[in-house]
N, C-alpha and C. Protein backbone atom coordinates (compact mmCIF):
# COMPACT_ATOMS: atom_id res chain seq x y z
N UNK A 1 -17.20 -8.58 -32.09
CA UNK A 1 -17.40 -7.45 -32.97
C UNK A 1 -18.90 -7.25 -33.15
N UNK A 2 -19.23 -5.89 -32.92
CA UNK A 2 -20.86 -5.90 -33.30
C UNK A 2 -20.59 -4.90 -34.24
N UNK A 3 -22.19 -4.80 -34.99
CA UNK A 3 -22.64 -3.62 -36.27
C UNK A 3 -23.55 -2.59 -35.54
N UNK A 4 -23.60 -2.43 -34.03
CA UNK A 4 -23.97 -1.33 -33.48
C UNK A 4 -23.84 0.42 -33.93
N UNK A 5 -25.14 1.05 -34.48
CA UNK A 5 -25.05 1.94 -34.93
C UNK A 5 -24.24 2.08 -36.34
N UNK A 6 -24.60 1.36 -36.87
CA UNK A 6 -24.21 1.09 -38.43
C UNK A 6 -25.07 1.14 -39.14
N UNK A 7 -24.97 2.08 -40.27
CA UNK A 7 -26.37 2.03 -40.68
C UNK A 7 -26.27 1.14 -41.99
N UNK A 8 -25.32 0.51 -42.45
CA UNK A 8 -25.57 -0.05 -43.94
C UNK A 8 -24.99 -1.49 -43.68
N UNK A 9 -25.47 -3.14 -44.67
CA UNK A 9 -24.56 -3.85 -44.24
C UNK A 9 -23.20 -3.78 -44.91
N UNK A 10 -22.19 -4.68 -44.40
CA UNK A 10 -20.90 -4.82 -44.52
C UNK A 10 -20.40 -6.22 -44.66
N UNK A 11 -19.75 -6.57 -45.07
CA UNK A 11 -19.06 -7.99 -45.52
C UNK A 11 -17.86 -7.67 -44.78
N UNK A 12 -17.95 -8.60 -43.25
CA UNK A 12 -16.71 -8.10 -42.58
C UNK A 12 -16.10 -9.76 -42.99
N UNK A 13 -14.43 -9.64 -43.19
CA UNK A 13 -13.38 -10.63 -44.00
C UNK A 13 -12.94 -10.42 -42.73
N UNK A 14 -12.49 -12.28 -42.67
CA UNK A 14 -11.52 -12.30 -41.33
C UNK A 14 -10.49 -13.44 -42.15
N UNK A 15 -9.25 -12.43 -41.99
CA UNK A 15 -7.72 -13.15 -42.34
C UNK A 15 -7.42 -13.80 -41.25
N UNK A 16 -6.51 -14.87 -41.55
CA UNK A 16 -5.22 -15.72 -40.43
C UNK A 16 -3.96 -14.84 -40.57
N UNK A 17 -3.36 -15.55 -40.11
CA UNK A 17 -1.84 -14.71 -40.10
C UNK A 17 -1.26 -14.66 -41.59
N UNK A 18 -1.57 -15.60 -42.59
CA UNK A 18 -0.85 -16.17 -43.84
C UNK A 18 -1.83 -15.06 -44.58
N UNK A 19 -2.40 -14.06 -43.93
CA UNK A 19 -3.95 -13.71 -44.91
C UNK A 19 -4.74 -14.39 -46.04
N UNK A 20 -5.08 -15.63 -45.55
CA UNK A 20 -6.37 -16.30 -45.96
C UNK A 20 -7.53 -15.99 -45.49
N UNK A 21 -8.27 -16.10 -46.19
CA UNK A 21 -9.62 -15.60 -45.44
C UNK A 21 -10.11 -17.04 -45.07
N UNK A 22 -10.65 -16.85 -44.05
CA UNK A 22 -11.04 -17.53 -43.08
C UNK A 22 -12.78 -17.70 -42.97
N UNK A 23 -13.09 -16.40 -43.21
CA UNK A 23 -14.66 -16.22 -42.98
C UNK A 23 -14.94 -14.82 -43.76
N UNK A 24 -16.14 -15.17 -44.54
CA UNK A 24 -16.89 -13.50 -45.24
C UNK A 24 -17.87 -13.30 -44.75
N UNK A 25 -19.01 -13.38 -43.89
CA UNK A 25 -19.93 -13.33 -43.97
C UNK A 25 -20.62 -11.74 -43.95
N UNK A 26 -21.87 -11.62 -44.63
CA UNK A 26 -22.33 -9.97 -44.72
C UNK A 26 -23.60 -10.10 -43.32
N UNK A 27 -23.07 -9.13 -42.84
CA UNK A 27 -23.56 -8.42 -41.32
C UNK A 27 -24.64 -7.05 -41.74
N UNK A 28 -25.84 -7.42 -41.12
CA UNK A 28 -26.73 -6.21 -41.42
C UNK A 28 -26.36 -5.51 -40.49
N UNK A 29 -26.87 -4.15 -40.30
CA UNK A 29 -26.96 -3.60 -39.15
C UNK A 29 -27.27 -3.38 -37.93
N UNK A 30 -27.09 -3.38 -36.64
CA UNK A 30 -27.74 -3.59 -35.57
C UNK A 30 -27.88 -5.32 -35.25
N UNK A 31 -27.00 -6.23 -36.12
CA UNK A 31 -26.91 -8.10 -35.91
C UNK A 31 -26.34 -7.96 -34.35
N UNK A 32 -26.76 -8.91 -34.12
CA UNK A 32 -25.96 -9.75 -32.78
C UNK A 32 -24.37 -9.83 -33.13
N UNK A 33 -23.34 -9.36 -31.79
CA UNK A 33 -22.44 -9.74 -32.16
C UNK A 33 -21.69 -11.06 -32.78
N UNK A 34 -20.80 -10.34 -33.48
CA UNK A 34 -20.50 -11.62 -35.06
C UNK A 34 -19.41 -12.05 -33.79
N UNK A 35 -18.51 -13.49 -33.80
CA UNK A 35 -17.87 -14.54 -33.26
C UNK A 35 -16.71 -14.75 -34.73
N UNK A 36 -15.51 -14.06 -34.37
CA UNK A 36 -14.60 -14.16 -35.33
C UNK A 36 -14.12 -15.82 -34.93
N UNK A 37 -13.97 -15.85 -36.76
CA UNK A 37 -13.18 -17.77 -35.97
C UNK A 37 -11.61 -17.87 -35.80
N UNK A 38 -11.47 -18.70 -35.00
CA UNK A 38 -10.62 -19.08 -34.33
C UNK A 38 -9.05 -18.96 -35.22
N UNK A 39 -8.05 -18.33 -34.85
CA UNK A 39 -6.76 -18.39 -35.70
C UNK A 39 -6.94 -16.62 -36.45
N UNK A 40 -8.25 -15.91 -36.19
CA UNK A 40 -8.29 -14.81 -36.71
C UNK A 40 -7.08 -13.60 -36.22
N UNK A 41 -6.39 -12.76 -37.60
CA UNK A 41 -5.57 -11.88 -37.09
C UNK A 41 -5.77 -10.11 -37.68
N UNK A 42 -6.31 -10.50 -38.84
CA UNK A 42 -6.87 -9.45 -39.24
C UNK A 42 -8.94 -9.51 -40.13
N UNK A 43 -9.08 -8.21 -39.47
CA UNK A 43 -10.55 -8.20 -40.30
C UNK A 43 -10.53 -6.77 -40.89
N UNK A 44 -11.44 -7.37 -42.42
CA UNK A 44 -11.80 -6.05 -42.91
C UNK A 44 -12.99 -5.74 -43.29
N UNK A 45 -13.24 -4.57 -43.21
CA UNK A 45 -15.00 -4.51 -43.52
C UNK A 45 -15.23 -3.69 -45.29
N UNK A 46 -15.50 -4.51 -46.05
CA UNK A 46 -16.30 -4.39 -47.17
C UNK A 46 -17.65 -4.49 -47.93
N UNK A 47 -17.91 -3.75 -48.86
CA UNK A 47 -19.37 -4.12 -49.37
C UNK A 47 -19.53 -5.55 -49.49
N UNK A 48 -20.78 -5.43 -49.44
CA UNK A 48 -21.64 -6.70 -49.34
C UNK A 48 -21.13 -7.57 -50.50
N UNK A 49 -21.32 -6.72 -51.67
CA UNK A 49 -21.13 -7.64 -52.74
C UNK A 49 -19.49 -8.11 -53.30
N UNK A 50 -18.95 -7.30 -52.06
CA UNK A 50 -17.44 -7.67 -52.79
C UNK A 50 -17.16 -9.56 -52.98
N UNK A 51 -16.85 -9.64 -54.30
CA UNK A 51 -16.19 -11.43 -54.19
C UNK A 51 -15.05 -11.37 -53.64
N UNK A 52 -15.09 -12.01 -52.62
CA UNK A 52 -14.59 -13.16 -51.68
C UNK A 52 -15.16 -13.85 -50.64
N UNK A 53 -14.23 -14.83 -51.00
CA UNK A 53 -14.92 -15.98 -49.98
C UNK A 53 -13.77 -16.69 -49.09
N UNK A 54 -14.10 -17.75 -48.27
CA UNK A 54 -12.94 -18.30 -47.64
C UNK A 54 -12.26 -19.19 -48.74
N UNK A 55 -10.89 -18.84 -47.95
CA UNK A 55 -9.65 -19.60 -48.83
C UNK A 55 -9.00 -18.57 -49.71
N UNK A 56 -9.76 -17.57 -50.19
CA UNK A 56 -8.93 -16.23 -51.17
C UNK A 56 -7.94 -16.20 -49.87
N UNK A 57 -7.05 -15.55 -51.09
CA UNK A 57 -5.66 -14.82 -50.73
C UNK A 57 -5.62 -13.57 -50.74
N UNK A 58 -4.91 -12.59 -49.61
CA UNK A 58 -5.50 -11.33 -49.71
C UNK A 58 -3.54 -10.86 -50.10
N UNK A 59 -3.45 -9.96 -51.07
CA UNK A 59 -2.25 -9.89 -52.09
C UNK A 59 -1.68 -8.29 -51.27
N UNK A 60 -0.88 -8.39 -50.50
CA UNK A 60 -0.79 -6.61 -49.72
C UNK A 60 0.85 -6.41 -50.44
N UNK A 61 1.05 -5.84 -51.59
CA UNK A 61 2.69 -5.33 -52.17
C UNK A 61 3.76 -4.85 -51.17
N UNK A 62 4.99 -5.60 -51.72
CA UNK A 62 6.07 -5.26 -51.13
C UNK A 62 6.50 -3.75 -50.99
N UNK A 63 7.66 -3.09 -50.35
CA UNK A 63 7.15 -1.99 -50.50
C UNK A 63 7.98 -1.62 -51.84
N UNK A 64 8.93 -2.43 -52.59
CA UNK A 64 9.61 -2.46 -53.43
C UNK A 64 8.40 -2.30 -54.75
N UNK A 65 7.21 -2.34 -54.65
CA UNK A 65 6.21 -2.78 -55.67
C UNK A 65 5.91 -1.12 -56.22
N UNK A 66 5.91 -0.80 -57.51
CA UNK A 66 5.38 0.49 -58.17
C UNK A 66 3.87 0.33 -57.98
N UNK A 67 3.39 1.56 -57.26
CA UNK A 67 2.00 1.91 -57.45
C UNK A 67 1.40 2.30 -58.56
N UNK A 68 -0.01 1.96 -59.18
CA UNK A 68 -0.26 2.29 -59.93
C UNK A 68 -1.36 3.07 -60.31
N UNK A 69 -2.21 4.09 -60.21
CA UNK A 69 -3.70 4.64 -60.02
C UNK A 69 -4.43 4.56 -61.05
């Protein structure tokens, strides 16, 4: 994964299958491509300052779950 032509950084999150996070690290723009670790199944890209770190649990509702805005 690179931050090619990105202009802001990002806190890219890499889940396992169980969605644990695995890895947060914040990526400036134009970095060397990042090396997802090993067992990775999903990534997401967030602000820098979002808290999390590895080991959070990422919580995605059933679809039985009421939305709430």
């Amino acid at each position: 994964m690179t931050m090619i032509d990105c202009k802001i950084p990002l806190k890219i999150v890499s889940f396992n299958e169980d969605f644990e996070v695995l890895e947060s690290p914040v990526c400036s723009p134009n970095e060397n491509p990042i090396i997802m670790p090993v067992g990775t199944k999903y990534v997401v890209e967030l602000h820098p300052d979002a808290n999390i770190k590895k080991g959070d649990d990422l919580y995605l509702p059933d679809d039985d779950d009421e939305y709430v805005m």
